[in-house]
C-alpha atoms as a PDB file:
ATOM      1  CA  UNK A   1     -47.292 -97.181   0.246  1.00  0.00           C
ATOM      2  CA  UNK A   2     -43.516 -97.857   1.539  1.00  0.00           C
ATOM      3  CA  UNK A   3     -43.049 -94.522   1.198  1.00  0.00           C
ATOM      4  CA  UNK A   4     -45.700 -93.402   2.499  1.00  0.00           C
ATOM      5  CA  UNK A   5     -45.197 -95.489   5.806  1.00  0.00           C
ATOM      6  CA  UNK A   6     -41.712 -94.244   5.810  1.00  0.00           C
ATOM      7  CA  UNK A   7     -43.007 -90.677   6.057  1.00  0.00           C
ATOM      8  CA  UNK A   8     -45.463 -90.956   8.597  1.00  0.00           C
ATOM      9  CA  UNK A   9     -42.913 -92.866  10.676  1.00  0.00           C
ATOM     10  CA  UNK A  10     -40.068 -90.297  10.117  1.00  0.00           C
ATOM     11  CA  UNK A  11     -43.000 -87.632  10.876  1.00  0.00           C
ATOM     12  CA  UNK A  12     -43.481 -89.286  14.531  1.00  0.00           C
ATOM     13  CA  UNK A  13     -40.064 -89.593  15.451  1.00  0.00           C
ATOM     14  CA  UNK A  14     -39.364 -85.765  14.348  1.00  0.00           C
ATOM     15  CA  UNK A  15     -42.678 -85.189  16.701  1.00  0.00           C
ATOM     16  CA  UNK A  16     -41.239 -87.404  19.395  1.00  0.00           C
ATOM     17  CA  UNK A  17     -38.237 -85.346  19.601  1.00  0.00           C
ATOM     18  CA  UNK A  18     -39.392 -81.928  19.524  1.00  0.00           C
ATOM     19  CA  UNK A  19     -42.098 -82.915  22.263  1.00  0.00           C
ATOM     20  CA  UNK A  20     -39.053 -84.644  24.564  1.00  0.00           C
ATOM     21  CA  UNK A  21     -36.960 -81.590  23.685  1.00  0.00           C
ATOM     22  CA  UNK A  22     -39.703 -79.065  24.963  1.00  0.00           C
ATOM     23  CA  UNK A  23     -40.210 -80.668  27.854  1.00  0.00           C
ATOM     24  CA  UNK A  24     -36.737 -80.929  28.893  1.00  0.00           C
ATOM     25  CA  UNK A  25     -36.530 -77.209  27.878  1.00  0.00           C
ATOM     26  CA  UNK A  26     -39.469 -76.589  30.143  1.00  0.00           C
ATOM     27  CA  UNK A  27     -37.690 -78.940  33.048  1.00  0.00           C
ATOM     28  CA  UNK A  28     -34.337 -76.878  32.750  1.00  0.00           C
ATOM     29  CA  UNK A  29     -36.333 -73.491  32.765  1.00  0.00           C
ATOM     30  CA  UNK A  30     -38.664 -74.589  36.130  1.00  0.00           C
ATOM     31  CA  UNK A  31     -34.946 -76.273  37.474  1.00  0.00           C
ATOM     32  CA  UNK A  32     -33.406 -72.676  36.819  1.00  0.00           C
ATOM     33  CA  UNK A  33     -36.159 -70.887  38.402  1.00  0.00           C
ATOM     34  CA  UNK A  34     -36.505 -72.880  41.477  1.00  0.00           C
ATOM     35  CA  UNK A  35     -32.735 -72.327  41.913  1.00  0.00           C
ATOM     36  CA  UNK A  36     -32.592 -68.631  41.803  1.00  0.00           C
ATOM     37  CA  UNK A  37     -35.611 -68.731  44.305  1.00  0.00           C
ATOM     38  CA  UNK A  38     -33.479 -70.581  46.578  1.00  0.00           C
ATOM     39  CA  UNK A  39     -30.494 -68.374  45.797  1.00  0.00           C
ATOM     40  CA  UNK A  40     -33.103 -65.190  47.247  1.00  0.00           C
ATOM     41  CA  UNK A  41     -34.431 -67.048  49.806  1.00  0.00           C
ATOM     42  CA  UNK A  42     -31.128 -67.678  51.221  1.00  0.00           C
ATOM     43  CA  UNK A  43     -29.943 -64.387  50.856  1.00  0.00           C
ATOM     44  CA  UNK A  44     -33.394 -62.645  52.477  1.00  0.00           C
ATOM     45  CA  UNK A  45     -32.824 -65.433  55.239  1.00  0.00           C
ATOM     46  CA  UNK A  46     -28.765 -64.167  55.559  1.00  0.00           C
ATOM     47  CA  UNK A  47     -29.934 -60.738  54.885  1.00  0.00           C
ATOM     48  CA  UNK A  48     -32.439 -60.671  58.021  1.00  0.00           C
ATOM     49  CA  UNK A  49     -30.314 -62.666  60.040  1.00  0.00           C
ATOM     50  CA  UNK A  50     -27.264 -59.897  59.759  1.00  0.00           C
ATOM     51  CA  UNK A  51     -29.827 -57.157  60.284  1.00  0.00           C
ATOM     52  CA  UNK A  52     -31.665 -58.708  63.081  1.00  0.00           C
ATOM     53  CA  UNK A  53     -29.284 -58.595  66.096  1.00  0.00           C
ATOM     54  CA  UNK A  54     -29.240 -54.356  65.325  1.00  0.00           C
ATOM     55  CA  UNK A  55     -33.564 -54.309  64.717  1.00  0.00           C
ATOM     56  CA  UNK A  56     -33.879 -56.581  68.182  1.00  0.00           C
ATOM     57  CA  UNK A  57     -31.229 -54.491  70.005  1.00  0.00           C
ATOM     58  CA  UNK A  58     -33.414 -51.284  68.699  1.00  0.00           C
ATOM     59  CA  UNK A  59     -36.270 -52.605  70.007  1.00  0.00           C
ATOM     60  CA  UNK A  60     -34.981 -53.280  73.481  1.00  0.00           C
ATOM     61  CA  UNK A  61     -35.217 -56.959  73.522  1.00  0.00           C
ATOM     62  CA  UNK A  62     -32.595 -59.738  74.356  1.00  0.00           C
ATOM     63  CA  UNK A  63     -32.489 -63.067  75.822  1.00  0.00           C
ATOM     64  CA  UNK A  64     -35.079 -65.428  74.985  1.00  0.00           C
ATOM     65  CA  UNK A  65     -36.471 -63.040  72.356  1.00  0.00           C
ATOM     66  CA  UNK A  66     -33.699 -63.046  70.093  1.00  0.00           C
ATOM     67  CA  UNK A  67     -33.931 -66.926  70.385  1.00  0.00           C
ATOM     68  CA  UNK A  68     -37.037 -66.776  69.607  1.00  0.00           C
ATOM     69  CA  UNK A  69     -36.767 -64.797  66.424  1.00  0.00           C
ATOM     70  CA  UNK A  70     -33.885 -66.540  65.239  1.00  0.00           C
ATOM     71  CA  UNK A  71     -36.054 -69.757  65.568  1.00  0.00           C
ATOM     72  CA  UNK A  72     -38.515 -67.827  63.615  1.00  0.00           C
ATOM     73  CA  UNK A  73     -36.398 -66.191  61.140  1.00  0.00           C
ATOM     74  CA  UNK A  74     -34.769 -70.117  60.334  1.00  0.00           C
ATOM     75  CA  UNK A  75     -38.490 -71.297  60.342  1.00  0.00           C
ATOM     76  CA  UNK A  76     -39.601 -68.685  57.600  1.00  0.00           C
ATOM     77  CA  UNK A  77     -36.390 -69.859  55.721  1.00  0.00           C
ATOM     78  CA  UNK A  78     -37.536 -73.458  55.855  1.00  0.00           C
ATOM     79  CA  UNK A  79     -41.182 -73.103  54.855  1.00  0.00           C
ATOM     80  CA  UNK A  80     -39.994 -70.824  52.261  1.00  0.00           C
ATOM     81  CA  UNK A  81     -37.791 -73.687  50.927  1.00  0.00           C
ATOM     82  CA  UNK A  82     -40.709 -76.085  51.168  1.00  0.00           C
ATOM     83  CA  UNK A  83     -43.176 -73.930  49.209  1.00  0.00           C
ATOM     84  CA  UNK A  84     -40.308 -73.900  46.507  1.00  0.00           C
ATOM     85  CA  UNK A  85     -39.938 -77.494  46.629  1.00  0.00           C
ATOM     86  CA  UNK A  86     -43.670 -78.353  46.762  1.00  0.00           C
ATOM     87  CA  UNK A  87     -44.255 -75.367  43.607  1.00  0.00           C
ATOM     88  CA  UNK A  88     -41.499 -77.260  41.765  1.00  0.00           C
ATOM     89  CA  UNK A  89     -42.887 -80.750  42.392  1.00  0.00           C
ATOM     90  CA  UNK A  90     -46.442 -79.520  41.170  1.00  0.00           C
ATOM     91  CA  UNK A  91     -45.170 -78.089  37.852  1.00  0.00           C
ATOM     92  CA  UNK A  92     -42.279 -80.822  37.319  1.00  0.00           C
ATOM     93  CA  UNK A  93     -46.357 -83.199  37.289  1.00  0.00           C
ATOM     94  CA  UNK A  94     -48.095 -80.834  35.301  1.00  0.00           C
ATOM     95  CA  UNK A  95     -45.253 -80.594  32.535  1.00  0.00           C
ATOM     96  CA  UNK A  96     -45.012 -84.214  32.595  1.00  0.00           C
ATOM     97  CA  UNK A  97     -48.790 -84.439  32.503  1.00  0.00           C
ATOM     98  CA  UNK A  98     -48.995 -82.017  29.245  1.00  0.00           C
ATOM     99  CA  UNK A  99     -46.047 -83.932  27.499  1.00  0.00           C
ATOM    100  CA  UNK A 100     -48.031 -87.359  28.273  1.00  0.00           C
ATOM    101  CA  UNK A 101     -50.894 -86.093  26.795  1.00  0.00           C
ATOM    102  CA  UNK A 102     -48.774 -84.498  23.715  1.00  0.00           C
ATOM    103  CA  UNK A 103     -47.048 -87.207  23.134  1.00  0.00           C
ATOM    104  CA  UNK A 104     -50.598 -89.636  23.511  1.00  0.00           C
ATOM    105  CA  UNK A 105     -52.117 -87.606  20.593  1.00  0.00           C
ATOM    106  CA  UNK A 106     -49.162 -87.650  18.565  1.00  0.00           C
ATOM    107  CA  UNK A 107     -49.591 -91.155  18.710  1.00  0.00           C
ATOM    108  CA  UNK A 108     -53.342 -90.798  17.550  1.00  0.00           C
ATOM    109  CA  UNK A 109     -52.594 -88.806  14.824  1.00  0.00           C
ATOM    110  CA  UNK A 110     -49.633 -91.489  13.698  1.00  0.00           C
ATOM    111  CA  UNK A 111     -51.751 -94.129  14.556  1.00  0.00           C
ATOM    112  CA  UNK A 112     -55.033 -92.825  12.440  1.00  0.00           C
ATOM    113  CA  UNK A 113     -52.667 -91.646   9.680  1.00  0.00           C
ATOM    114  CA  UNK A 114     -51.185 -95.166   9.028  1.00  0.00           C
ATOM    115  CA  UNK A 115     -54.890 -96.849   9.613  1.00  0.00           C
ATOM    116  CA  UNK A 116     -55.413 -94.150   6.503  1.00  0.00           C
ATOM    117  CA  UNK A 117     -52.860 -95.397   4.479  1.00  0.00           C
ATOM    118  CA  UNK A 118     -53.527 -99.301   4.857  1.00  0.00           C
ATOM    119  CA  UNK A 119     -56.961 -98.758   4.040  1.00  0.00           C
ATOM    120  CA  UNK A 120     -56.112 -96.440   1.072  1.00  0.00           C
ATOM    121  CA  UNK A 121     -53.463 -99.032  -0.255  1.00  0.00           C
ATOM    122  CA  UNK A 122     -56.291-101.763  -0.086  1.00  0.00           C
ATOM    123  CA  UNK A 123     -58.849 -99.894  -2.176  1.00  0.00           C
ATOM    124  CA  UNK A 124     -56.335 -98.748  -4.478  1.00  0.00           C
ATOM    125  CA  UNK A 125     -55.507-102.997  -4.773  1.00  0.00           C
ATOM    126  CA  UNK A 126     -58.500-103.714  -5.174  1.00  0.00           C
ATOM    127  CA  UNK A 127     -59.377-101.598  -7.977  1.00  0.00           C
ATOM    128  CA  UNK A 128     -56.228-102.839  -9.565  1.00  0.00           C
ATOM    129  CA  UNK A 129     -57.415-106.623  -9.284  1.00  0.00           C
ATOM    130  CA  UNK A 130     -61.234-105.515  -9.962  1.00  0.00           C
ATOM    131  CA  UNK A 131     -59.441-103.850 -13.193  1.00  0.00           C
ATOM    132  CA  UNK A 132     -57.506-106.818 -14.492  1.00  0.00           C
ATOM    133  CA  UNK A 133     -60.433-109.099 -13.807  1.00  0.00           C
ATOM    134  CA  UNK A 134     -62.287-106.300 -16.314  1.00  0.00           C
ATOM    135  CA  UNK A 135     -59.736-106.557 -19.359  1.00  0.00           C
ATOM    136  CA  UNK A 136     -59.285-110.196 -18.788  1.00  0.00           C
ATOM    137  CA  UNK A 137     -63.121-110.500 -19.658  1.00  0.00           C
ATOM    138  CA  UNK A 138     -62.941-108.187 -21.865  1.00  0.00           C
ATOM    139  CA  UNK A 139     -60.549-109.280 -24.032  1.00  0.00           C
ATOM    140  CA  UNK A 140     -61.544-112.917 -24.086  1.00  0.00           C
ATOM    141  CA  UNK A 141     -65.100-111.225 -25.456  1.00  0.00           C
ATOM    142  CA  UNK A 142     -63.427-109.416 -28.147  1.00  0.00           C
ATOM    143  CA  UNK A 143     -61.812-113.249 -29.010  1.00  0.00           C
ATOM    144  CA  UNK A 144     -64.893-114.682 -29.001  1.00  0.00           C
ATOM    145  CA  UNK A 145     -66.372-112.013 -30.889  1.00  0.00           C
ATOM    146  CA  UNK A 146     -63.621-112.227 -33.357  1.00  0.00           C
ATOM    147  CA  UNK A 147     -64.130-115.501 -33.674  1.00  0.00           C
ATOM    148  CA  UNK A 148     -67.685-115.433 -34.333  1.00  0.00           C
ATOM    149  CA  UNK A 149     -67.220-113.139 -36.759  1.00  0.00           C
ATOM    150  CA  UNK A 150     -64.945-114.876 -39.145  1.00  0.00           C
ATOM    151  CA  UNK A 151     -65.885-116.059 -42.347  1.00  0.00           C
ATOM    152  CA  UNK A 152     -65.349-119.377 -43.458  1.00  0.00           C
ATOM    153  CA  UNK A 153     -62.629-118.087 -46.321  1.00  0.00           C
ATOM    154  CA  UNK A 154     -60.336-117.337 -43.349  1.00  0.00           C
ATOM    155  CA  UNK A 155     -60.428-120.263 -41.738  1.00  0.00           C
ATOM    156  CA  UNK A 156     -59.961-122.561 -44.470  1.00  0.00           C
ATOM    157  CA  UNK A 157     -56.999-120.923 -46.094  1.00  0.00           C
ATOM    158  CA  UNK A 158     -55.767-121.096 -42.490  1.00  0.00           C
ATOM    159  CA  UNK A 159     -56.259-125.129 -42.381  1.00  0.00           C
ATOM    160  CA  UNK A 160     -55.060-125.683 -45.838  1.00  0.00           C
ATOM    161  CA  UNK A 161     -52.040-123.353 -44.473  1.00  0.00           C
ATOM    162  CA  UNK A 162     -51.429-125.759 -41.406  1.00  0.00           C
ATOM    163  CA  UNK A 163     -52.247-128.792 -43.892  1.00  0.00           C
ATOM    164  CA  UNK A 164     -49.192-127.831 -46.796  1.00  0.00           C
ATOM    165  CA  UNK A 165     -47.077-127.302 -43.537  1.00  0.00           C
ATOM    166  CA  UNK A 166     -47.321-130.488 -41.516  1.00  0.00           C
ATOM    167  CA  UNK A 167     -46.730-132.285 -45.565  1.00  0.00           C
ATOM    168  CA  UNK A 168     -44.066-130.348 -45.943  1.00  0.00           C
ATOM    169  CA  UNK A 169     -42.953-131.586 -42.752  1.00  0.00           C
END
């Protein structure tokens, strides 16, 4: 039964850690993503900024319009940042949400697995006790049933036996 309980509890703890280290694989993976969208966003944003002066200057326009597509351009950047952010934050609460749950049903199945064991170690006592309970009656009926079944020869060479002893004594 020790070892048993040994196992499952070594089982749980090797489940524990594989579950903690695919999650944190998972984290570094989103983390690594999110970063290299940040890295393009940044370089679209730099990319449209250098290009923009030439495209606005094409198009004829100056002044207040440039302003107000450089305040655009910076605003695109921003929300563009946010979405990342905000798609991050979502899938940083759904990975936590599915390693929650993992690690919840590990738990079950450790849980259900040890309830197993107890109750399979108590039957397997009690059959033990039920079967020396068994042989103790069983072997006190053979006694009696020995007994019964001796002759009267026996048991008087056995009392003149214990008789020549305790004179001899």
């Amino acid at each position: 039964y020790a070892k048993k309980i040994a196992g499952l509890d070594s089982n749980f703890d090797s489940t524990k850690a594989q579950l903690l280290d695919s999650y944190n694989g998972s984290v570094k993976d989103l983390n690594d993503s999110v970063s290299k969208a940040l890295q393009e966003a940044y370089i679209s944003k730099m990319m449209s900024e250098k290009n923009l002066p030439n495209q606005l200057s094409i198009q004829g326009l100056n002044g207040g319009a440039t302003e107000s597509a450089i305040a655009s351009l910076m605003n695109n950047y921003g929300n563009a940042r946010n979405n990342i952010a905000s798609a991050q934050q979502s899938s940083l609460i759904q990975l936590q949400q599915v390693y929650n749950n993992n690690l919840a049903n590990a738990l079950q199945r450790y849980n259900d697995a040890r309830s197993n064991a107890a109750d399979n170690n108590y039957a397997y006592r009690m059959q033990l006790e039920n079967d020396l309970a068994n042989n103790t009656i069983n072997s006190y009926a053979d006694l009696y049933s020995a007994l019964a079944n001796m002759d009267s020869n026996y048991t008087n060479a056995m009392s003149n036996y214990v008789q020549n002893q305790a004179n001899n004594n």
